[in-house]
Protein backbone atom coordinates (compact mmCIF):
# COMPACT_ATOMS: atom_id res chain seq x y z
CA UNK A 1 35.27 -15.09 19.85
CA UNK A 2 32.26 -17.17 19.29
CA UNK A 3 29.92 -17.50 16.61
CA UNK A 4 27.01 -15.16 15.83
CA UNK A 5 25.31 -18.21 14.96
CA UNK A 6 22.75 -19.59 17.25
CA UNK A 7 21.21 -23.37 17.67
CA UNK A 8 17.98 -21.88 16.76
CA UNK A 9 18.74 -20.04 13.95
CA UNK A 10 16.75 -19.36 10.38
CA UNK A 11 16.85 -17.55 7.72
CA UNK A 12 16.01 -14.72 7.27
CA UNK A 13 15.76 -11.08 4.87
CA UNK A 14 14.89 -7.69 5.75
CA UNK A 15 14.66 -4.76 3.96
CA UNK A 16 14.74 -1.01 5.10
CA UNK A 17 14.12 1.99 3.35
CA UNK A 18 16.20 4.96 4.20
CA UNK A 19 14.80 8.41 1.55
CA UNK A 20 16.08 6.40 -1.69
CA UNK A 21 18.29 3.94 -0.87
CA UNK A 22 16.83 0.61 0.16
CA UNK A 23 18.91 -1.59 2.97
CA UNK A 24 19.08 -4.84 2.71
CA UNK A 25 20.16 -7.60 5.27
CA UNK A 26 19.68 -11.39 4.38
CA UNK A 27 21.36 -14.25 6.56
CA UNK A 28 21.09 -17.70 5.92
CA UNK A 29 23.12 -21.30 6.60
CA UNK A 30 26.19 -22.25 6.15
CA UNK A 31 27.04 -23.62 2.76
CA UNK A 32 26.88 -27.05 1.78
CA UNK A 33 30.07 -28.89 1.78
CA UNK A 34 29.10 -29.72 -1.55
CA UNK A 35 28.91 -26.49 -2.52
CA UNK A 36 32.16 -25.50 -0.83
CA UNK A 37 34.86 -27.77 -2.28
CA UNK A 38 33.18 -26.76 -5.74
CA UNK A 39 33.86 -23.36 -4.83
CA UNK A 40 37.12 -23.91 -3.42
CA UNK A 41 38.41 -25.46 -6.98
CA UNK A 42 36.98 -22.54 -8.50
CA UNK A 43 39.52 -20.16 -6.61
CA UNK A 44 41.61 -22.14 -6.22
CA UNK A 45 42.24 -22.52 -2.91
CA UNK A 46 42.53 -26.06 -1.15
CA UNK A 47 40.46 -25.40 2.03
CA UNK A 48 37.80 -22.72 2.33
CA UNK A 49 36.64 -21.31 5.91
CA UNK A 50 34.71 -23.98 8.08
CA UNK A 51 31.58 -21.72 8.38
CA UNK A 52 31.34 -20.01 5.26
CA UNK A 53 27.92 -18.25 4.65
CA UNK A 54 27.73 -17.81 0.87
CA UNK A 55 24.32 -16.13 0.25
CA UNK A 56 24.64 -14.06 3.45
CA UNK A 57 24.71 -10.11 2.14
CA UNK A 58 23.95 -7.01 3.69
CA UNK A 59 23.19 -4.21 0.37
CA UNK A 60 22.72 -0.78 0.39
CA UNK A 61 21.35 0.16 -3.28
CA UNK A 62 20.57 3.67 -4.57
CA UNK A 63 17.01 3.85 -6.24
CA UNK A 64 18.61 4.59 -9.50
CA UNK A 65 20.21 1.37 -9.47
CA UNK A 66 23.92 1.80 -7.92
CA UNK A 67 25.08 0.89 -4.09
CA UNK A 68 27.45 -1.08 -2.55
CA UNK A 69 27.24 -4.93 -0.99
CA UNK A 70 29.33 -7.21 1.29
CA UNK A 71 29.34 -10.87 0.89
CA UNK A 72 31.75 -13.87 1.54
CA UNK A 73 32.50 -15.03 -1.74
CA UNK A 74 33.93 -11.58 -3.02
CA UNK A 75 35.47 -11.05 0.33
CA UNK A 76 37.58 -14.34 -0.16
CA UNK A 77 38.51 -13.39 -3.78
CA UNK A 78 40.65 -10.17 -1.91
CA UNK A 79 42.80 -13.29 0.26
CA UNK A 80 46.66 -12.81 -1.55
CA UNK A 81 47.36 -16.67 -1.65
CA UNK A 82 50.62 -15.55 -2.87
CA UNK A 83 52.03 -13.71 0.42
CA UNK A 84 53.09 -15.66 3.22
CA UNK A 85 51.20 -16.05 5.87
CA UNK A 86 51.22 -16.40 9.40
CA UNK A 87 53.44 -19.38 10.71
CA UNK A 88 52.32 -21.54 13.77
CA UNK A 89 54.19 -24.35 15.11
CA UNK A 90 52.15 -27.11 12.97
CA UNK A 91 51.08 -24.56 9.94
CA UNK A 92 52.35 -27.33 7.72
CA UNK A 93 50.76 -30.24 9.45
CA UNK A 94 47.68 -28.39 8.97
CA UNK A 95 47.35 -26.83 5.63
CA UNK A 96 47.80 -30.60 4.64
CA UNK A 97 45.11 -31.77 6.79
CA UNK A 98 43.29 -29.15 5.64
CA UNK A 99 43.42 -30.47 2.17
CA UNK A 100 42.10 -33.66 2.39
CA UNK A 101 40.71 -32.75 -1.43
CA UNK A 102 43.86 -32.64 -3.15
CA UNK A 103 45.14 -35.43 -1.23
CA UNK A 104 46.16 -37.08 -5.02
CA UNK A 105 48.37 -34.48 -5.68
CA UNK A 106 51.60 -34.67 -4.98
CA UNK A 107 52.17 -30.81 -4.03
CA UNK A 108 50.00 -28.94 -1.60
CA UNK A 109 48.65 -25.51 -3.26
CA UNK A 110 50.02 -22.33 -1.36
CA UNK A 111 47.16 -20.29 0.01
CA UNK A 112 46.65 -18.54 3.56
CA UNK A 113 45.32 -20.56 5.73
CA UNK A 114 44.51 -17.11 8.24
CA UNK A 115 42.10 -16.11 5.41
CA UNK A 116 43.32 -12.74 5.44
CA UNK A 117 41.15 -10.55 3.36
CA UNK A 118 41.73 -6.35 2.22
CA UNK A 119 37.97 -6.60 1.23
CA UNK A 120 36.05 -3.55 1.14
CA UNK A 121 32.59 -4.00 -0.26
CA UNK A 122 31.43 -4.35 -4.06
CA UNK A 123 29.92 -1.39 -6.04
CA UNK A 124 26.73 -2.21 -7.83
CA UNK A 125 25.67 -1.01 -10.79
CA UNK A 126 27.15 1.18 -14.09
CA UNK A 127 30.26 2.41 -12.80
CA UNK A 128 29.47 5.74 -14.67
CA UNK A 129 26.89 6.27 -12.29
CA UNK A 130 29.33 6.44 -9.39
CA UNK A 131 32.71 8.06 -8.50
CA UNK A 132 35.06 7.41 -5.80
CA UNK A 133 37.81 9.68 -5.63
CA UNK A 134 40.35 9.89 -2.59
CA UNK A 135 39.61 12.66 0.02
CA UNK A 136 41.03 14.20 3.75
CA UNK A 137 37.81 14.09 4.78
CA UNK A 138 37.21 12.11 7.73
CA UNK A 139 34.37 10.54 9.39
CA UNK A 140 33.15 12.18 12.38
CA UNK A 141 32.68 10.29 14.92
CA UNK A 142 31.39 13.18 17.43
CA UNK A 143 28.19 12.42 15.60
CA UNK A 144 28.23 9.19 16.11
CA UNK A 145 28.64 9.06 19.29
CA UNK A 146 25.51 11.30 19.93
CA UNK A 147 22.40 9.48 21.33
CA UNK A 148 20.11 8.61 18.73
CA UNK A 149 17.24 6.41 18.05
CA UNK A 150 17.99 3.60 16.04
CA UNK A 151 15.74 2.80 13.64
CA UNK A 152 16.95 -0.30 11.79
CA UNK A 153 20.13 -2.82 12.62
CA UNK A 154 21.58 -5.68 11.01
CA UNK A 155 24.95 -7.80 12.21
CA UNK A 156 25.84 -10.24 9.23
CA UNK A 157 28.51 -13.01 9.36
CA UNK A 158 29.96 -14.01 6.48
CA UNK A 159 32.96 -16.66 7.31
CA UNK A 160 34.64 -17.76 10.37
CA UNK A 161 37.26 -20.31 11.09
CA UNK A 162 38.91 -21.32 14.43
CA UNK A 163 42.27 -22.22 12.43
CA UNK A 164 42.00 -25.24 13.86
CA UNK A 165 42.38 -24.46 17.76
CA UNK A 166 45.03 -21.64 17.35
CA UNK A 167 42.64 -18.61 16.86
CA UNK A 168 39.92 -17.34 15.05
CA UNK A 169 39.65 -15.77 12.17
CA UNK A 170 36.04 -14.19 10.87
CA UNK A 171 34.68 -11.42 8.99
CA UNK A 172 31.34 -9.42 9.55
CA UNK A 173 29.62 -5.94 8.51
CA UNK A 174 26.74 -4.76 10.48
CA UNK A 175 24.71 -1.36 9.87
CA UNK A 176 23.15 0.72 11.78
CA UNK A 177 20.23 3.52 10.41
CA UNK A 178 19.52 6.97 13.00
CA UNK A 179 16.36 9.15 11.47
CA UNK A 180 19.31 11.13 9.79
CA UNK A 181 22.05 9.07 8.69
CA UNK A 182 23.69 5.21 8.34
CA UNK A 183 26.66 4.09 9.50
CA UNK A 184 27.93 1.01 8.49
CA UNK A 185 31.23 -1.33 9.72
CA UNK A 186 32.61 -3.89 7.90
CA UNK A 187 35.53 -5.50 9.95
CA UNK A 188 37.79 -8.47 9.41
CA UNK A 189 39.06 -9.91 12.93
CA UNK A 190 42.09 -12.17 13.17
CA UNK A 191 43.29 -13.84 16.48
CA UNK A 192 45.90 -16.66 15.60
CA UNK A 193 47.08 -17.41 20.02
CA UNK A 194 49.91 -16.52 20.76
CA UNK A 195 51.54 -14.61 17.46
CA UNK A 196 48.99 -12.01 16.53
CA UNK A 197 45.93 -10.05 16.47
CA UNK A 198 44.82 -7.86 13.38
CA UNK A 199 41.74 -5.72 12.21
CA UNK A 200 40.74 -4.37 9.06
CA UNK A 201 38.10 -1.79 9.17
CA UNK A 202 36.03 -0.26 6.30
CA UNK A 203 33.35 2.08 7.53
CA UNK A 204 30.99 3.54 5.59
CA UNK A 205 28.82 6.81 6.62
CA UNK A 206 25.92 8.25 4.98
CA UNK A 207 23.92 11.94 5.82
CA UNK A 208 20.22 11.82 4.54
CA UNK A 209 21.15 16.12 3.55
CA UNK A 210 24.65 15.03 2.16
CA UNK A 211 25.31 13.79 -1.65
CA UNK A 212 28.30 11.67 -1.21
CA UNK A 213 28.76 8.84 1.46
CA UNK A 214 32.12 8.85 3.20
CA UNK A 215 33.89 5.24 2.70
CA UNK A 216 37.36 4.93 5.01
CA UNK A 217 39.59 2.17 5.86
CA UNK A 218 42.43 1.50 8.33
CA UNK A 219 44.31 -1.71 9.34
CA UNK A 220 45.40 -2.57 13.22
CA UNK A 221 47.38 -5.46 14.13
CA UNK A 222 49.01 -5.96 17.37
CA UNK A 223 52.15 -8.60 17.51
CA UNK A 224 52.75 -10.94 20.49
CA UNK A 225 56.35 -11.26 21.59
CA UNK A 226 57.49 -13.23 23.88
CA UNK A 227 58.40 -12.01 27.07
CA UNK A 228 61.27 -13.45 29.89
CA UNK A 229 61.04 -11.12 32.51
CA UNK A 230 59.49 -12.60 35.82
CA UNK A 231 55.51 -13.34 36.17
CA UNK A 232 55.17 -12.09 32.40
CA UNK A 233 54.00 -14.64 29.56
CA UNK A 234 54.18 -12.04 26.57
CA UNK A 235 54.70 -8.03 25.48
CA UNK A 236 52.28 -7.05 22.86
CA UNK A 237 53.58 -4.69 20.04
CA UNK A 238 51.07 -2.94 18.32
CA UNK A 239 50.66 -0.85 15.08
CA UNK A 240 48.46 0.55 12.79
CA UNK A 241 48.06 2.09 9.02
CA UNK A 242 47.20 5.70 8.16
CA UNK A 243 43.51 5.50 7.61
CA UNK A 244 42.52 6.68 3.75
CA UNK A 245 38.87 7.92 3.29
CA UNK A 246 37.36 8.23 -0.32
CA UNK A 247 34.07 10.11 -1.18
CA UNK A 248 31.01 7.76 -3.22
CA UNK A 249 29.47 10.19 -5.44
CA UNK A 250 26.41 9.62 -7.50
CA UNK A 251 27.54 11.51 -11.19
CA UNK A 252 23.45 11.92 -12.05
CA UNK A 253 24.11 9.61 -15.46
């Protein structure tokens, strides 16, 4: 999976305005490395993703105040440095390599180096204003499917890392706004060759008539196995997580 990052690219910040919420998408370069191994001894962590877009956001904000944003830096506070992680053949080799930094130490810190993240956006404003309760509602996505102008879209990167030649691993959220309703995806793509694949979704749907926005998640990973029958390289074993939906509600305080 390649970049969305072109040669050519600049900066750049739009805003759209959808009744009273206010969208907004703003993309920029990729941090300083500066900038990253301060950050990186802030959390903690020994190595950080190679592209890593710090000030990259996409918002949606409520005219009262309240909404929801996705950015990198919150995203990699939701990696669990304390589960393991996925094992390659030179994991070790590289995790070291990777932490050129702390090369005075005598101990390499633990962290995963697949940058798996459970992220699922950051609420703005006074949490009084908003509720999010758990619900079997569902997302339908009959509607979305429907052919509909679209009149605003926005795909925003916010890390990526090849894990050094054995996969990818990257996280994005784009939106997209019909004349009656949003629909956003915010989806976490891992690829390490030859082990696994896995997805975590968050989509978030919005109905101009509607007072709530529907917010549901679900995780898919596939497992790579491998495989000794006759011209067949590997069997692919794949799985997935009951999807749970929750309801944003504005309260009106």
């Amino acid at each position: 999976m390649s970049s969305l990052i072109s040669p050519g690219f600049q900066s750049s910040k739009q805003d759209f305005s959808f009744g009273p919420w206010t969208l907004t998408a703003a993309k920029t370069h990729i941090m300083k490395s500066k900038d990253i191994e301060r950050l990186a001894e802030t959390m903690n962590m020994p190595a950080l993703p190679e592209m890593l877009f710090g000030d990259n956001v996409l918002r949606i904000q409520h005219a009262d105040g309240f909404g929801i944003e996705f950015n990198a830096i919150d995203a990699l506070k939701r990696v669990n440095n304390m589960q393991d992680s996925v094992k390659v053949a030179c994991a070790q080799e590289w995790q070291e390599s990777r932490a050129e930094s702390e090369a005075s130490k005598e101990v390499v810190k633990r962290y995963d180096w697949t940058y798996t993240t459970d992220y699922r956006g950051t609420l703005l404003g006074d949490h009084l204003q908003i509720q999010v309760k758990p619900t079997s509602e569902r997302i339908d996505m009959e509607k979305l499917r429907a052919r509909e102008q679209i009149k605003f879209f926005e795909d925003v990167l916010l890390f990526e890392d090849e894990l050094h030649d054995h996969g990818v691993s990257m996280i994005s959220v784009k939106i997209r706004v019909m004349p009656t309703s949003f629909f956003l995806l915010l989806r976490f793509f891992l690829r390490v060759d030859g082990v696994l694949i896995r997805i975590n979704d968050t989509r978030l749907y919005h109905e101009a008539i509607s007072s709530h926005s529907l917010y549901q998640q679900n995780t898919e990973y596939c497992v790579i196995l491998p495989c000794f029958k006759p011209h067949c390289s590997a069997l692919l074993l794949t799985g997935w997580k009951k999807p749970h939906a929750s309801r944003i509600q504005h309260t009106g305080k």
